[in-house]
Structure formats: structure tokens, C-alpha cells
N, C-alpha and C. Protein backbone atom coordinates (compact mmCIF):
# COMPACT_ATOMS: atom_id res chain seq x y z
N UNK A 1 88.37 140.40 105.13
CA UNK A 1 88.01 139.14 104.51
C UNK A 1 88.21 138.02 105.53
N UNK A 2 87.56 136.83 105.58
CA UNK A 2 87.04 136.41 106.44
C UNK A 2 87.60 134.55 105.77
N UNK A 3 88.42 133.80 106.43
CA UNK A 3 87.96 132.07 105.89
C UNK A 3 87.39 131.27 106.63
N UNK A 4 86.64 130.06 105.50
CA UNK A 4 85.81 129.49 106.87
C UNK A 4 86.96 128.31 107.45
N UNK A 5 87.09 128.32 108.39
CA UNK A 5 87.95 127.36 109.31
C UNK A 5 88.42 126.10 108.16
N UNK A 6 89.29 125.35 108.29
CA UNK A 6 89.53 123.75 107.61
C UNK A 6 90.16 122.92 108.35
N UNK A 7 90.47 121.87 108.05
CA UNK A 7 91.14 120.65 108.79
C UNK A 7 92.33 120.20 107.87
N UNK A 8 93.12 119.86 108.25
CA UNK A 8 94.35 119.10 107.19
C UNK A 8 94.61 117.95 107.60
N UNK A 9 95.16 116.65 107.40
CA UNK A 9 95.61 115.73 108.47
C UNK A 9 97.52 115.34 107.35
N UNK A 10 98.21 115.02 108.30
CA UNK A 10 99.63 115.27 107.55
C UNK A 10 100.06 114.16 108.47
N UNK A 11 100.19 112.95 107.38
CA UNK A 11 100.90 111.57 107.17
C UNK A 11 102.62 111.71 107.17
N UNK A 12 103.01 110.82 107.76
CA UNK A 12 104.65 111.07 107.58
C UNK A 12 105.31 109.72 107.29
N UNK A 13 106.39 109.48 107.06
CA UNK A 13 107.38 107.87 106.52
C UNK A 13 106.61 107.32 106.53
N UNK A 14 105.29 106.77 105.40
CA UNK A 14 104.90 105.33 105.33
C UNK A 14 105.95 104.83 105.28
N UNK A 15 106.88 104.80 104.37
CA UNK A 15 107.66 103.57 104.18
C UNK A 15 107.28 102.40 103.63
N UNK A 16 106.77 102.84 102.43
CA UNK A 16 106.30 101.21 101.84
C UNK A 16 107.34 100.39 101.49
N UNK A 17 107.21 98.99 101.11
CA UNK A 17 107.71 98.59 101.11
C UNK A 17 106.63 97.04 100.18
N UNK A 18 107.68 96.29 99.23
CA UNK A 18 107.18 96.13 98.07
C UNK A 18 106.37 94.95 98.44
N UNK A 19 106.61 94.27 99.69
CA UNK A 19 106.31 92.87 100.33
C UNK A 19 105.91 93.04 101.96
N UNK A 20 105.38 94.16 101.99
CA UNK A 20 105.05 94.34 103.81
C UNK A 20 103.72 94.34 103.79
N UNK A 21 103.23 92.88 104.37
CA UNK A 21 102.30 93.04 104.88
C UNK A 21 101.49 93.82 106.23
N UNK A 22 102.71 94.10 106.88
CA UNK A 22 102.97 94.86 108.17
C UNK A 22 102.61 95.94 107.65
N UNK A 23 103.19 96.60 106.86
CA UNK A 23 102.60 97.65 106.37
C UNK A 23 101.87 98.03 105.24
N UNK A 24 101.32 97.42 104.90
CA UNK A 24 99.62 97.79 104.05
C UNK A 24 98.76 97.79 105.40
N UNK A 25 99.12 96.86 106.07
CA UNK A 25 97.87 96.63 107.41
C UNK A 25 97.73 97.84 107.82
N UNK A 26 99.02 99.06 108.60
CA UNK A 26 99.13 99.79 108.72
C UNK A 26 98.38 101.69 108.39
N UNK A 27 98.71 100.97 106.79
CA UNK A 27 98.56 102.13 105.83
C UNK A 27 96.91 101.49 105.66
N UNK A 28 96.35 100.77 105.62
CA UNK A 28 94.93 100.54 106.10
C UNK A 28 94.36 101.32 107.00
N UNK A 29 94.82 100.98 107.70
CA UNK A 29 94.46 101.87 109.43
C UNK A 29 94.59 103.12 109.41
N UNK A 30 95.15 103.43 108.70
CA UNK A 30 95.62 104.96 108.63
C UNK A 30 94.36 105.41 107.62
N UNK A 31 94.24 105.23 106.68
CA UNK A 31 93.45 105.43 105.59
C UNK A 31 91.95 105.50 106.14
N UNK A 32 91.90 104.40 106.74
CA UNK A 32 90.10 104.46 107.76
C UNK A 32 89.91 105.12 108.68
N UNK A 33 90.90 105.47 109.45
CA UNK A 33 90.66 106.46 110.23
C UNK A 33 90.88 107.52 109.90
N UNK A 34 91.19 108.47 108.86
CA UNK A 34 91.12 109.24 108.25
C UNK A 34 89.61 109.71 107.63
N UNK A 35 89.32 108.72 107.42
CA UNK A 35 88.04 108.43 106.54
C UNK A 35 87.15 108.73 107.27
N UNK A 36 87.25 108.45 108.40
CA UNK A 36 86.05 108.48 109.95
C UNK A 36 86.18 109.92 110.58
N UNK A 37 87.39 110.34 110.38
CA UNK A 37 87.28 112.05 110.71
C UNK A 37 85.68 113.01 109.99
N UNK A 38 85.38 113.71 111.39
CA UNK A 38 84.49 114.84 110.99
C UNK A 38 84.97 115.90 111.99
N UNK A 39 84.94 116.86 110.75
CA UNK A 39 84.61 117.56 109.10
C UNK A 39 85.74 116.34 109.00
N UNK A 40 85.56 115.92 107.73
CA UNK A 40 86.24 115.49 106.67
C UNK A 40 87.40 116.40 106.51
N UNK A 41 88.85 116.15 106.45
CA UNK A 41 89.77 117.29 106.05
C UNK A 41 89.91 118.09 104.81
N UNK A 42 90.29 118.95 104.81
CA UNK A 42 91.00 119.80 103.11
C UNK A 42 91.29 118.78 102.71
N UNK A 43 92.47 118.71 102.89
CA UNK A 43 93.08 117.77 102.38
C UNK A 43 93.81 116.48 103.15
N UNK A 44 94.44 115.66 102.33
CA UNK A 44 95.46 114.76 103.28
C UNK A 44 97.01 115.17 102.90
N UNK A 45 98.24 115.80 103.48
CA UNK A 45 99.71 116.26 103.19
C UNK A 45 100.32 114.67 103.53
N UNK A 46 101.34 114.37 102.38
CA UNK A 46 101.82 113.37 102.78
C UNK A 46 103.52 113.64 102.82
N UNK A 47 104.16 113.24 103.51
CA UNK A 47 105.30 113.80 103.79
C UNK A 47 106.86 113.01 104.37
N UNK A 48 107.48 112.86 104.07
CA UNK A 48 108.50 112.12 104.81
C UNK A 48 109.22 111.00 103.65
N UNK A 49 109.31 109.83 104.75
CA UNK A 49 110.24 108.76 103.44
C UNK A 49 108.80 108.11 102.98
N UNK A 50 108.40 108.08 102.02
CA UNK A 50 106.77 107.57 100.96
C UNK A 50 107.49 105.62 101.39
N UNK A 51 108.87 105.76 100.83
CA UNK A 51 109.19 104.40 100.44
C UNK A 51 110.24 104.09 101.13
N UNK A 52 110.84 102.74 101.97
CA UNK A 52 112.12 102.43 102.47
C UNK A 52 113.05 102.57 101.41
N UNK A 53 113.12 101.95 100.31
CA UNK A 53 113.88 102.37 99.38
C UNK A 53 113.55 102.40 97.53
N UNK A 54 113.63 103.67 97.05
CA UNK A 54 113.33 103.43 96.19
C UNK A 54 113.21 102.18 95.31
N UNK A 55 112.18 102.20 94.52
CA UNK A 55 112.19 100.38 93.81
C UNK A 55 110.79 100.51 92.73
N UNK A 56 111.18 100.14 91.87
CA UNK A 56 109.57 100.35 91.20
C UNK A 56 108.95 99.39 91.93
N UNK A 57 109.11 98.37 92.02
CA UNK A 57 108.36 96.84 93.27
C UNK A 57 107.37 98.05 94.51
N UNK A 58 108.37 98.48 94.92
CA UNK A 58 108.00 99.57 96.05
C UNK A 58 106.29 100.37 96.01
N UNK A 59 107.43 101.26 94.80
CA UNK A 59 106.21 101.79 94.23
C UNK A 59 105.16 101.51 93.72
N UNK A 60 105.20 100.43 93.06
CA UNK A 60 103.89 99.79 92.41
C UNK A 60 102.67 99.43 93.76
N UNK A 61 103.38 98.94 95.06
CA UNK A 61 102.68 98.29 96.20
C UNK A 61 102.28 99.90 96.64
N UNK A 62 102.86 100.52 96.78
CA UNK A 62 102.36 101.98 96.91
C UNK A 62 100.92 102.43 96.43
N UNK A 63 101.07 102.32 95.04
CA UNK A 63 99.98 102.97 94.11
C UNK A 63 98.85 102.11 94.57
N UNK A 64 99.22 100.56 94.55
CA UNK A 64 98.03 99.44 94.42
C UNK A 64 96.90 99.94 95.73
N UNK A 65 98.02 100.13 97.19
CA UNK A 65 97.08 100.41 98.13
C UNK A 65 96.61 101.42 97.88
N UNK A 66 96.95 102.37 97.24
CA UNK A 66 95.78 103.77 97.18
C UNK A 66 95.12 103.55 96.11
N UNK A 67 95.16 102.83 95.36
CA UNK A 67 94.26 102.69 94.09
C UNK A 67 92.68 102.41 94.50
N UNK A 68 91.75 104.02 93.61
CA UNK A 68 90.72 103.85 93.95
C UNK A 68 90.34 104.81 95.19
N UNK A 69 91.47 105.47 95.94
CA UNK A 69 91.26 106.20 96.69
C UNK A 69 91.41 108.09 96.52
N UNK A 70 90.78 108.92 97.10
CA UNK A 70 90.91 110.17 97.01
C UNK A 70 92.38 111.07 96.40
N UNK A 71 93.16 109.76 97.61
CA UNK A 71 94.40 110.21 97.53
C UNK A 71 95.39 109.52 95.81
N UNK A 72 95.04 109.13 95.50
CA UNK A 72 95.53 108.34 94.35
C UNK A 72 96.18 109.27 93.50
N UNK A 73 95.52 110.11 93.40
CA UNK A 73 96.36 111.33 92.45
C UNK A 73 97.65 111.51 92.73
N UNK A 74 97.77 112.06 93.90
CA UNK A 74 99.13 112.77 94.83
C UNK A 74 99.77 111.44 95.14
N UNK A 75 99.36 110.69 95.27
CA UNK A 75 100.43 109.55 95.70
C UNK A 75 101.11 108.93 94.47
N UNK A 76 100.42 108.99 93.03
CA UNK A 76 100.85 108.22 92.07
C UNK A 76 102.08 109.76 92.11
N UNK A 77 101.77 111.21 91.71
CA UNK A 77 102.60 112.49 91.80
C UNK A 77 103.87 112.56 92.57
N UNK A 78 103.73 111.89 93.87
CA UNK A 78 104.57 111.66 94.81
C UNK A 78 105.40 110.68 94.36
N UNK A 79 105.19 109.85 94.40
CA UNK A 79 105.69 108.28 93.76
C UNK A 79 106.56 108.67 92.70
N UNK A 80 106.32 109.20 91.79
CA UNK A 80 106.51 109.41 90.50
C UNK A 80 108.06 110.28 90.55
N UNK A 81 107.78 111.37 91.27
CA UNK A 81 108.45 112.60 91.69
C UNK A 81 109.82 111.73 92.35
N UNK A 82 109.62 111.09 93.11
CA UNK A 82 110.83 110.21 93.93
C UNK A 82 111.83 109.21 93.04
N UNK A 83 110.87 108.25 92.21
CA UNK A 83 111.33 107.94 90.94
C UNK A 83 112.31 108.55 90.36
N UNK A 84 111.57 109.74 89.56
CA UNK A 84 112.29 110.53 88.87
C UNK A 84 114.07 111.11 89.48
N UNK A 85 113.39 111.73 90.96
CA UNK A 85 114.81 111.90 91.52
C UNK A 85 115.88 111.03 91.48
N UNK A 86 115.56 109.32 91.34
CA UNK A 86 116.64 108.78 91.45
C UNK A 86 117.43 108.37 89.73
N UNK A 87 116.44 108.82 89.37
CA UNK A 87 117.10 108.36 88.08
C UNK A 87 118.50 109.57 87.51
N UNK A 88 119.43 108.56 86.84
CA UNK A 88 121.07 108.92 86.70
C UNK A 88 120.85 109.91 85.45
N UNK A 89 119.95 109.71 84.18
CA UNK A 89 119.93 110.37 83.45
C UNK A 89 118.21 111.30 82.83
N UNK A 90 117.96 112.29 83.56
CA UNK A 90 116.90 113.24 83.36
C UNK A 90 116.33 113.42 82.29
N UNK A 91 114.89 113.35 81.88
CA UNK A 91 114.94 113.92 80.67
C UNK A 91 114.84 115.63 80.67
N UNK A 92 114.84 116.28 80.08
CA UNK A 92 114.97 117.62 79.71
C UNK A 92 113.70 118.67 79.10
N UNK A 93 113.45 119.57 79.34
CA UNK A 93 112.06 120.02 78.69
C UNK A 93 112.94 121.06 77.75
N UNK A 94 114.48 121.49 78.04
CA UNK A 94 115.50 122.27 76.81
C UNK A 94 114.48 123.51 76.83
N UNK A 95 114.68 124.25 77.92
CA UNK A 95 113.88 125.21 78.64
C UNK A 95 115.14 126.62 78.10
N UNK A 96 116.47 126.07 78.28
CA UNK A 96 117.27 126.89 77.65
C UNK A 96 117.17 127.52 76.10
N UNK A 97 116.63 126.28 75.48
CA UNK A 97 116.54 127.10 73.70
C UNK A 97 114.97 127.56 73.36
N UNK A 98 114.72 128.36 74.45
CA UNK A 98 113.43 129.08 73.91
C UNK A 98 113.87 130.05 73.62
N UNK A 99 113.33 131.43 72.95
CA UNK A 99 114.15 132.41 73.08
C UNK A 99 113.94 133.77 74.14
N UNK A 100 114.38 134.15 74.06
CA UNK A 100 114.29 135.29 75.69
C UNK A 100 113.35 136.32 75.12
N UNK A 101 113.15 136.40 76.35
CA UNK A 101 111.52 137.37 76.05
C UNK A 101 112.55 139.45 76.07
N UNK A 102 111.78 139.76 75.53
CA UNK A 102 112.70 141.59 75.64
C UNK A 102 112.35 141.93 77.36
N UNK A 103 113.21 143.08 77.48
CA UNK A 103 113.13 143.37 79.14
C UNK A 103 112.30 144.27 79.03
């Protein structure tokens, strides 16, 4: 069996940040030249610190610049996911009171 070749491109610490104009400019640049790649990639992997420090402020400037873009899915997923980690009290899916399946 045989695949046909692909491309990936893998982003690391944006580091957003809730008031950087420095960096939207940035994450601009990044985004268009991405865009200008041929073949077009699989996908885009995003990876590292997303945010200097968690903050919904943060995050919201996060989402806004990808809003509308390919990547919007995984970044709101990402975003979300980091969120969640910081929060003190989890909610629960109570994965424990199902009942056990026979062996």
C-alpha cells in the first residue's frame, strides 16, 4: 500500500497576548504565508505556549484573530483545552457510575 506524499506546517509559542499589537501583526504574517504555501498543507499543528498567560482577555484576542479562518476550529479546541486546564474545580462526565461491562 502506497500514500500520496503531504505537507504539514507546525506553529510553535504564539503567545498571544490580550493587547499585542506586536503580535497579531505577527500571527498575520504567519497566517499569509502559510496561505501562499504550494501544495497547500494537510494540515496546520499548533504547538507550544498558544498564550503568555492564561486569561480569557487572552483568549478571546486569540479566537478573534483566527476567526473566519481554516484554523478556527482547533484554535477555539486548543484555547478551550488550556482554559479548562487551569480551572481549580473540573466538571466531571461521573465516568465512574456507569456500570462495568462483564469480562
Amino acid at each position: 500500500m502506497s500514500f500520496a506524499p503531504f505537507t504539514f506546517v507546525q506553529v510553535s509559542d504564539s503567545h498571544a497576548r490580550a493587547n499585542g499589537a506586536e503580535w497579531r501583526a505577527r500571527v498575520t504574517q504567519i497566517l499569509a504565508a502559510i496561505a501562499q504555501l504550494r501544495p497547500s498543507p494537510a494540515f496546520v499543528l499548533h504547538t507550544g505556549d498558544l498564550m503568555d498567560e492564561p486569561s480569557a482577555e487572552a483568549a478571546q484576542a486569540h479566537r478573534a484573530l483566527f476567526a473566519g479562518s481554516p484554523f478556527n476550529f482547533l484554535v477555539n479546541l486548543l484555547c478551550g483545552l488550556i482554559a479548562y486546564c487551569h480551572q481549580p474545580k473540573k466538571p466531571s462526565l461521573h465516568l465512574d457510575a456507569l456500570p462495568q461491562l462483564p469480562a
